[in-house]
PDB file of N, CA and C in Angstrom:
ATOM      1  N   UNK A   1     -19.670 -19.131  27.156  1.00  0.00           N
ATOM      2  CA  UNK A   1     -19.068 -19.060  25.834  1.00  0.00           C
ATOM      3  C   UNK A   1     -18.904 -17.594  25.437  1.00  0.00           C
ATOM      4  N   UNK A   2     -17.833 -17.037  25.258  1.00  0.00           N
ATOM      5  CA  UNK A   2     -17.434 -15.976  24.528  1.00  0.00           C
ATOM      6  C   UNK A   2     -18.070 -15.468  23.301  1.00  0.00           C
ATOM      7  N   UNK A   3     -19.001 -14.104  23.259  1.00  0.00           N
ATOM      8  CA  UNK A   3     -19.701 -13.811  22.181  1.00  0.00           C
ATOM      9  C   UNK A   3     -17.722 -13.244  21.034  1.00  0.00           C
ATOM     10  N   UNK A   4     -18.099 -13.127  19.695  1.00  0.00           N
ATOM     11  CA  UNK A   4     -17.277 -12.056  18.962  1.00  0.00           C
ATOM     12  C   UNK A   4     -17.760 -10.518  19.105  1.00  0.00           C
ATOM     13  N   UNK A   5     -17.187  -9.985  18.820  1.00  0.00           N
ATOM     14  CA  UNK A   5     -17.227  -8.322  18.564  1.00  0.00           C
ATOM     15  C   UNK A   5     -18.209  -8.354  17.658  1.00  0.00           C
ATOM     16  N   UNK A   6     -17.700  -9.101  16.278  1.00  0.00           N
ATOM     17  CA  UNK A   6     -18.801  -8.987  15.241  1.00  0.00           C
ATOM     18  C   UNK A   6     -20.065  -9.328  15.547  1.00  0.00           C
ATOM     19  N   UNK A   7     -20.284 -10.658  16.111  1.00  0.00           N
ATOM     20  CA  UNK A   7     -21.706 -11.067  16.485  1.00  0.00           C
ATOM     21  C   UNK A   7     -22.040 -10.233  17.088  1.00  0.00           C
ATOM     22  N   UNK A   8     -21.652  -9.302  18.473  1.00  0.00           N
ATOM     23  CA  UNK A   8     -22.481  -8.644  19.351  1.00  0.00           C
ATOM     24  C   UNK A   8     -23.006  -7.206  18.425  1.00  0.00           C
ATOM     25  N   UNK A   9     -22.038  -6.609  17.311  1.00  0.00           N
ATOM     26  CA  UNK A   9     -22.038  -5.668  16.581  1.00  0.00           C
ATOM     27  C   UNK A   9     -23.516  -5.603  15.619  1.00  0.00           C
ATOM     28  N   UNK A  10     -23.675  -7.149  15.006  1.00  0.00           N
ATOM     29  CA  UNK A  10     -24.508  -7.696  14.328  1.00  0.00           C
ATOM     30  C   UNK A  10     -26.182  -7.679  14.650  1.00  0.00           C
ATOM     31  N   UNK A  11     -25.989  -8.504  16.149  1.00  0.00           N
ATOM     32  CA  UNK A  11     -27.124  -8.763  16.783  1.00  0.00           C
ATOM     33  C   UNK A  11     -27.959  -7.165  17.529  1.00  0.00           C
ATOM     34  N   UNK A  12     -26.585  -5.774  17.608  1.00  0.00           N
ATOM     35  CA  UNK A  12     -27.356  -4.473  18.017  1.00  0.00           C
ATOM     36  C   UNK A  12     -27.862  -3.968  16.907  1.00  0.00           C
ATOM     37  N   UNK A  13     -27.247  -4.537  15.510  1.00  0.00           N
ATOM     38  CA  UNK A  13     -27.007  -3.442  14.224  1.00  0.00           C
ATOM     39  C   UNK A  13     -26.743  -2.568  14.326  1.00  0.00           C
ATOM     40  N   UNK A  14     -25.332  -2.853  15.217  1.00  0.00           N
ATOM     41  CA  UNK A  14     -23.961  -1.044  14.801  1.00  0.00           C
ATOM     42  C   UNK A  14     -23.612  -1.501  13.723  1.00  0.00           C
ATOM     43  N   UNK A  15     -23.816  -1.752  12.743  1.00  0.00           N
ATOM     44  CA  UNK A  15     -23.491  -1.310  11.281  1.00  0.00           C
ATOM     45  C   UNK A  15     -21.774  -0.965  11.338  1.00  0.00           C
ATOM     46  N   UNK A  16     -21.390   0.242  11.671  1.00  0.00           N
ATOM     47  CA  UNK A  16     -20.375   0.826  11.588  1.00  0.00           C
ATOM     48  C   UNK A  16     -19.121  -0.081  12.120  1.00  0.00           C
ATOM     49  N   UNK A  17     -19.711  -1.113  13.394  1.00  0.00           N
ATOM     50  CA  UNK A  17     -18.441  -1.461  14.261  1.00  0.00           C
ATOM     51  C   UNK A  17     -18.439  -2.797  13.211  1.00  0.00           C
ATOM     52  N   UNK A  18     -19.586  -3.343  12.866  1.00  0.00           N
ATOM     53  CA  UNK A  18     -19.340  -4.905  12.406  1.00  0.00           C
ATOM     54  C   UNK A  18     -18.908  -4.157  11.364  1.00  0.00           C
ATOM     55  N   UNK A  19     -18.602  -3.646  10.342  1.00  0.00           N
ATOM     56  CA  UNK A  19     -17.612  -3.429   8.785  1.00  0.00           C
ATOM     57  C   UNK A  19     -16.615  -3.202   9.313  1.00  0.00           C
ATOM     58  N   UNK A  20     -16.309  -2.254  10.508  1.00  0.00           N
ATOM     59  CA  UNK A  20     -14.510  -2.479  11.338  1.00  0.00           C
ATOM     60  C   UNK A  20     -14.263  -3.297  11.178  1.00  0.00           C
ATOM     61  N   UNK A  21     -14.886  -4.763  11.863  1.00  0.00           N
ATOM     62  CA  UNK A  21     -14.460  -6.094  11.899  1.00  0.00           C
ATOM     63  C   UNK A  21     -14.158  -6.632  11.044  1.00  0.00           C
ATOM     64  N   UNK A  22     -15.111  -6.709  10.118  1.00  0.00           N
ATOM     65  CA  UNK A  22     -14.847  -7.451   8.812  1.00  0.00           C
ATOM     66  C   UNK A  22     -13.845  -6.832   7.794  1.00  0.00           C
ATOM     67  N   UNK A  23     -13.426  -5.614   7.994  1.00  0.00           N
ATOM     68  CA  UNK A  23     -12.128  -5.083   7.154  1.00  0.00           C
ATOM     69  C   UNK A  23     -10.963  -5.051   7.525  1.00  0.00           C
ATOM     70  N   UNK A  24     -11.030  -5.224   9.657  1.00  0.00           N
ATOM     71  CA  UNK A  24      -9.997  -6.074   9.579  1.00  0.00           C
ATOM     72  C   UNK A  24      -9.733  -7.336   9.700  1.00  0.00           C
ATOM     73  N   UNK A  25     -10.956  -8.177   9.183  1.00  0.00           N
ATOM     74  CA  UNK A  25     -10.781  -9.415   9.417  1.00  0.00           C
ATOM     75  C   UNK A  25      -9.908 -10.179   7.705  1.00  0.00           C
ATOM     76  N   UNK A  26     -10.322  -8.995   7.055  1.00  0.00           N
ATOM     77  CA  UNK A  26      -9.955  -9.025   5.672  1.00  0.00           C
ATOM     78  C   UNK A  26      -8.539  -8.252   5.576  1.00  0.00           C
ATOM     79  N   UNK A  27      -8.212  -7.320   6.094  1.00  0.00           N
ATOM     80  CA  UNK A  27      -6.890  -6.639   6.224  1.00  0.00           C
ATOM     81  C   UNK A  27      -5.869  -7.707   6.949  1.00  0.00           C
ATOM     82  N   UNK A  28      -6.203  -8.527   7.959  1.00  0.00           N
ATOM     83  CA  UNK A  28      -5.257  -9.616   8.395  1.00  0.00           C
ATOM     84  C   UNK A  28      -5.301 -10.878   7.425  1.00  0.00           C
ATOM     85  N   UNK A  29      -6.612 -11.447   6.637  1.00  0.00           N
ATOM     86  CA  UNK A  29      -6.044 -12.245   5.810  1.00  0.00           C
ATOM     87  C   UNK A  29      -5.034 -11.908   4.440  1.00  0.00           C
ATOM     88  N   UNK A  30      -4.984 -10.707   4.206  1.00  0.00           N
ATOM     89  CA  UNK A  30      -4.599 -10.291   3.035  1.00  0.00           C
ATOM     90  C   UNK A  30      -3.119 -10.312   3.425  1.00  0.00           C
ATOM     91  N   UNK A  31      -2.693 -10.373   4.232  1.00  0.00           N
ATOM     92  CA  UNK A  31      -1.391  -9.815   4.899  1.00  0.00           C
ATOM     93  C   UNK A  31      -0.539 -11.578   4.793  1.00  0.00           C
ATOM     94  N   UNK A  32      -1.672 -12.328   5.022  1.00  0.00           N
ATOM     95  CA  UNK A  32      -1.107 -14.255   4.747  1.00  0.00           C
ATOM     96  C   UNK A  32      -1.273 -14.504   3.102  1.00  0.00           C
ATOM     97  N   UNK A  33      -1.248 -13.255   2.865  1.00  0.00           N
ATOM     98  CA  UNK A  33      -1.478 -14.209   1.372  1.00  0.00           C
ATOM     99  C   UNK A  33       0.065 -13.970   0.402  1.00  0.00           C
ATOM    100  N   UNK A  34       0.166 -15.034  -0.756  1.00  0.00           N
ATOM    101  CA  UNK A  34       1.376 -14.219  -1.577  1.00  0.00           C
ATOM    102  C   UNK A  34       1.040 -12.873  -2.525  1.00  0.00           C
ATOM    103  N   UNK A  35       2.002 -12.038  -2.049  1.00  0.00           N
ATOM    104  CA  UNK A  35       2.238 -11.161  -2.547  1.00  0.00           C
ATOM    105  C   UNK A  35       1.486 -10.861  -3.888  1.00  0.00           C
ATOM    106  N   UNK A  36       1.642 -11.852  -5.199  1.00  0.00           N
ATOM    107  CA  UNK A  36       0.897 -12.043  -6.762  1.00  0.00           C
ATOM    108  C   UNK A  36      -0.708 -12.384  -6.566  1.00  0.00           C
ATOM    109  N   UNK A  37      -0.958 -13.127  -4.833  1.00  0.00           N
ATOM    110  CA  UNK A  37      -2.063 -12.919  -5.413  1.00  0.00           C
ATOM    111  C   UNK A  37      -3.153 -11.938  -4.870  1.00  0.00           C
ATOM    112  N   UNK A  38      -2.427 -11.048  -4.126  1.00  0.00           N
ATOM    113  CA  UNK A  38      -3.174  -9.782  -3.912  1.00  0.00           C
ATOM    114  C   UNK A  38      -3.161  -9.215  -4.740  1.00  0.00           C
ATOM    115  N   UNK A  39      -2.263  -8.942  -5.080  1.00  0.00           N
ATOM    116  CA  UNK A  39      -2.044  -8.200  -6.800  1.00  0.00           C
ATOM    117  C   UNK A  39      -3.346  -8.675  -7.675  1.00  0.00           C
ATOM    118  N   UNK A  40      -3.393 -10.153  -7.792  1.00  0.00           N
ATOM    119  CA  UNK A  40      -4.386 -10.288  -8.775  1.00  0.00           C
ATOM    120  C   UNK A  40      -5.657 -10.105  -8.172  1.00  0.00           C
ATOM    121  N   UNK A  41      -6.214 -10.476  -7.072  1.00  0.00           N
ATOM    122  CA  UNK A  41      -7.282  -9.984  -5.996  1.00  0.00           C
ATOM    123  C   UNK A  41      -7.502  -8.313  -6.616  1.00  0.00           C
ATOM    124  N   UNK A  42      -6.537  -7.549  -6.599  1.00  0.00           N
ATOM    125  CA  UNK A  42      -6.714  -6.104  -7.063  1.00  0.00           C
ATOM    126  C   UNK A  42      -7.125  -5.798  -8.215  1.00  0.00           C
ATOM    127  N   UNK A  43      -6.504  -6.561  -9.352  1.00  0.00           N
ATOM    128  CA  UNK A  43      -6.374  -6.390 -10.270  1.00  0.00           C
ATOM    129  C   UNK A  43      -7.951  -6.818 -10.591  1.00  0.00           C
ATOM    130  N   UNK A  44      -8.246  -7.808 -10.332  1.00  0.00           N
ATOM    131  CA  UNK A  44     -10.026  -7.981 -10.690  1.00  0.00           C
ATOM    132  C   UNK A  44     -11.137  -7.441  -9.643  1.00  0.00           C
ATOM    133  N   UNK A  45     -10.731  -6.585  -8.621  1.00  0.00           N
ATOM    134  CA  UNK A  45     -11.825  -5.615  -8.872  1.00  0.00           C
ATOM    135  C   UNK A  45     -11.915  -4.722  -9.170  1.00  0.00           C
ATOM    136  N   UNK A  46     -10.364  -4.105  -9.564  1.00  0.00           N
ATOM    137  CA  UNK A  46     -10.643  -2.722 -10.123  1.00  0.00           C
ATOM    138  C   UNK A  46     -11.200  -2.589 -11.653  1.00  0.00           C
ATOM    139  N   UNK A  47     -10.978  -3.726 -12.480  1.00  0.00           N
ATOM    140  CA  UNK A  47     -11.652  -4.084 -13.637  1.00  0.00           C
ATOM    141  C   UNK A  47     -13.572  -4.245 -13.107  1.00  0.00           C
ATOM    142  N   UNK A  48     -13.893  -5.014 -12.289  1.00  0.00           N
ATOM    143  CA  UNK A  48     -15.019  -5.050 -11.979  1.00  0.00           C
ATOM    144  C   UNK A  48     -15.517  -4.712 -10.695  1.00  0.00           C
ATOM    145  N   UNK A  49     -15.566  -2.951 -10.972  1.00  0.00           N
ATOM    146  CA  UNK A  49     -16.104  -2.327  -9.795  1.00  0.00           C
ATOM    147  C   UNK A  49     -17.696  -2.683  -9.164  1.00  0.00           C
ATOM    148  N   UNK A  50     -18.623  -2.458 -10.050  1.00  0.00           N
ATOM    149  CA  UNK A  50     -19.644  -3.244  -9.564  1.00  0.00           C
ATOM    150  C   UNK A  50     -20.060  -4.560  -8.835  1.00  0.00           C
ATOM    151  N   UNK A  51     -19.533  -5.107  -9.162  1.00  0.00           N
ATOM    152  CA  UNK A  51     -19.196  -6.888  -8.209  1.00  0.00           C
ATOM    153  C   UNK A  51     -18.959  -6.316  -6.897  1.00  0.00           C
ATOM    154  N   UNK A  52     -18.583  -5.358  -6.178  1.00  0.00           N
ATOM    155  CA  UNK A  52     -18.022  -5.584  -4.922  1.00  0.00           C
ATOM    156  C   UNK A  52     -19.214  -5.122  -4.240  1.00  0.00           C
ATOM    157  N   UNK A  53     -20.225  -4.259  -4.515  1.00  0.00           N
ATOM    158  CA  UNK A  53     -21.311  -4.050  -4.164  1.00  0.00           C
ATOM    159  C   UNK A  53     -22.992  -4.439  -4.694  1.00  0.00           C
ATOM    160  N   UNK A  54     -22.526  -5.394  -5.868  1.00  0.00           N
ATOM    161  CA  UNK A  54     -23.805  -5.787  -6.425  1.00  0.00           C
ATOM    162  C   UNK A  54     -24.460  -5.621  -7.679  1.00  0.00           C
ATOM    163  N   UNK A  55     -23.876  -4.293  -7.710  1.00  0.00           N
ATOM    164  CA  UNK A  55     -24.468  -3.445  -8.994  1.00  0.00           C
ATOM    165  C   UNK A  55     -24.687  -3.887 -10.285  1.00  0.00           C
TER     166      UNK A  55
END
């Protein structure tokens, strides 16, 4: 069975390579979405900067 990039990234804790993954795993869904609702995706976190990290 085929490991992912991310899992193997995960399981060394390269840190650095698994957030590659996951930003472009997020940069290719964003690209299927409509147009308005990235916009609105944007539009509420730049209103709520803290949410994206916890704060």
């Amino acid at each position: 069975m085929a490991t992912s990039v991310l899992a193997l990234a995960l399981e060394r804790r390269a840190w650095s390579l698994a957030a590659l993954c996951l930003l472009l795993g997020v940069a290719d869904a964003a690209t299927r979405l409509p147009p308005e609702t990235l916009e609105n995706l944007m539009e509420l976190l730049e209103r709520n900067p803290g949410a994206r990290r916890g704060r």
